[in-house]
Protein backbone atom coordinates (compact mmCIF):
# COMPACT_ATOMS: atom_id res chain seq x y z
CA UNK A 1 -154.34 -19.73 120.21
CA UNK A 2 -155.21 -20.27 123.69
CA UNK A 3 -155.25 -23.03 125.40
CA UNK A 4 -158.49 -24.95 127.22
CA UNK A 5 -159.02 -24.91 130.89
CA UNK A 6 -160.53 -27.32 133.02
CA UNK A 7 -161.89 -25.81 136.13
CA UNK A 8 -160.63 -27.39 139.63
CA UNK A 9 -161.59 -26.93 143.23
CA UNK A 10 -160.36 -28.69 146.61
CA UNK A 11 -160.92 -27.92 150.15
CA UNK A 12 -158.38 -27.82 152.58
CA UNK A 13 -158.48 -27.14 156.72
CA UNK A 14 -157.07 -24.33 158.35
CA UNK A 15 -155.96 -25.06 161.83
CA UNK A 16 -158.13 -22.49 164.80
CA UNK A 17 -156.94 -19.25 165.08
CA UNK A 18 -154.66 -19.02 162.56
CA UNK A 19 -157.48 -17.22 160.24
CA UNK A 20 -155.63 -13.49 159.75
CA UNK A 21 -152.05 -15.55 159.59
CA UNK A 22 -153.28 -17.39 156.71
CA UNK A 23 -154.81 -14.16 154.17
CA UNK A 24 -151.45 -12.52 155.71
CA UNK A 25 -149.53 -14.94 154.06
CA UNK A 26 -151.57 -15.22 150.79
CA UNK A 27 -151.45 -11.34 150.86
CA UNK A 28 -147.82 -11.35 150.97
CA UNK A 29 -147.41 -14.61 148.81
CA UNK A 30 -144.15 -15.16 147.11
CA UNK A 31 -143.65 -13.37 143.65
CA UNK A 32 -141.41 -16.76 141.87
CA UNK A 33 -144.27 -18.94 143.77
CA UNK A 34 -146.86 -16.68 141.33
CA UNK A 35 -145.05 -17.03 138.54
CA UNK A 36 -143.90 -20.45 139.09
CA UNK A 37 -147.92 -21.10 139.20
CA UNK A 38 -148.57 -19.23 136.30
CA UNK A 39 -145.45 -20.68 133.75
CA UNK A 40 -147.36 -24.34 134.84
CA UNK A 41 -150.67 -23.70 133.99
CA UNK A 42 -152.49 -22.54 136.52
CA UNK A 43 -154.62 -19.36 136.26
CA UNK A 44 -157.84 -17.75 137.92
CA UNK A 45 -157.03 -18.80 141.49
CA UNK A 46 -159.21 -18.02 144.32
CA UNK A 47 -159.10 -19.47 147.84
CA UNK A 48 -162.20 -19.04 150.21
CA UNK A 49 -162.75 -19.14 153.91
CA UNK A 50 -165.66 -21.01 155.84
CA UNK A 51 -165.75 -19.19 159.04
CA UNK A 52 -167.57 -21.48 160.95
CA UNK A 53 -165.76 -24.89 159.62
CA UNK A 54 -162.40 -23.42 158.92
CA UNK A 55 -162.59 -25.12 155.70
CA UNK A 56 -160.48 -23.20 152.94
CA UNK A 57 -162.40 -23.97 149.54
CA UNK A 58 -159.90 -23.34 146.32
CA UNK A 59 -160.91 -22.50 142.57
CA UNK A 60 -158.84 -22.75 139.44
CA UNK A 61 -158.28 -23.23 136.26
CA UNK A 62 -155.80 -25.37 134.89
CA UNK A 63 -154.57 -25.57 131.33
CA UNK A 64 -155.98 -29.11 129.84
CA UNK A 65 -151.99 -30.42 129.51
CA UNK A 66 -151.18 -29.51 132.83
CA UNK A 67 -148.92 -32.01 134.81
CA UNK A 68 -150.27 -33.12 138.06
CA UNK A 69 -146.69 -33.99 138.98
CA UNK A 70 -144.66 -30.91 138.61
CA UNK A 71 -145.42 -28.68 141.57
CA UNK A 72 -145.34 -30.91 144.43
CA UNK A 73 -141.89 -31.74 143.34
CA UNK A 74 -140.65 -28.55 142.86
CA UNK A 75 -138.48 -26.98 145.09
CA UNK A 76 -140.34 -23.29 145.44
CA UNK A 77 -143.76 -25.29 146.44
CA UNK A 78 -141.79 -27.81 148.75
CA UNK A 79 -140.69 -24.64 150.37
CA UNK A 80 -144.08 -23.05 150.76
CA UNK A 81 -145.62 -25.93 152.19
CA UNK A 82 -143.05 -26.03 154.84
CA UNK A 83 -143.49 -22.09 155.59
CA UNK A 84 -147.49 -22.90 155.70
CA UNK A 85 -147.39 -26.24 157.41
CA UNK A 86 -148.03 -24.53 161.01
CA UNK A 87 -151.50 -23.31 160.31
CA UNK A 88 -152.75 -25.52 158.49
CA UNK A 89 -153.70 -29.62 158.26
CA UNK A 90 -151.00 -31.40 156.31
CA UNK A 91 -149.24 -35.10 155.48
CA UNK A 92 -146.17 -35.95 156.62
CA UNK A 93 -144.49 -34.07 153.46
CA UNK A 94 -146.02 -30.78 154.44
CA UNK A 95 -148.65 -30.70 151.83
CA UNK A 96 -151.42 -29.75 152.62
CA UNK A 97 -154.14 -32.33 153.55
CA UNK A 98 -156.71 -31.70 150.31
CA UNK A 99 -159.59 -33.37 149.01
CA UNK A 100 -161.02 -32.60 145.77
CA UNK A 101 -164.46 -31.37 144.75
CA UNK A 102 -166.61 -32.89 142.31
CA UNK A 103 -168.50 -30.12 139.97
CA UNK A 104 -172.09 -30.68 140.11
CA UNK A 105 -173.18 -27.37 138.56
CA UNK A 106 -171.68 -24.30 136.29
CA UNK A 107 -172.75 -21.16 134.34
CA UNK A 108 -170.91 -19.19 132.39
């Protein structure tokens, strides 16, 4: 049986100039960072680009048990954080800075 997902977006802030860097790194993004995303829950990821703002506006779907707590303790995100912190707004723990997004509308 599969499970439910709940659909979640967020928008972080790319720092200026840093555009190419950032679908570089995405492009080339970590294979046990995938499936470390994948094993918690997380599935139908997109990330998208405001040009003008150099807001980056994520997508997802998470599984309905997924725990909020488990990947910004792990090891493999703590890592990518770090490796991402230069081009993009963070906290002092390398996360990045991100604010979520209230649904106001869907279709299926």
């Amino acid at each position: 049986m599969k499970k439910n997902t709940i659909r979640n977006a967020f928008k972080m802030k790319l720092k200026p100039g840093f555009e190419a860097e950032y679908k570089k790194r995405h492009d080339e993004i970590w294979p046990e960072l995938l499936e470390l995303l994948s094993d918690t829950g997380i599935q139908d990821y997109s990330i998208f680009l405001d040009e003008e703002t150099l807001t980056l506006f994520a997508v997802q779907k998470i599984s309905e048990d997924f725990n909020h707590d488990l990947l910004p303790n792990h090891p493999i995100v703590k890592k990518w954080w770090t490796y991402m912190a230069d081009i993009m707004d963070t906290n002092p723990d390398h996360s990045p800075v991100a604010m979520p997004l209230k649904e106001v509308f869907h279709l299926d």
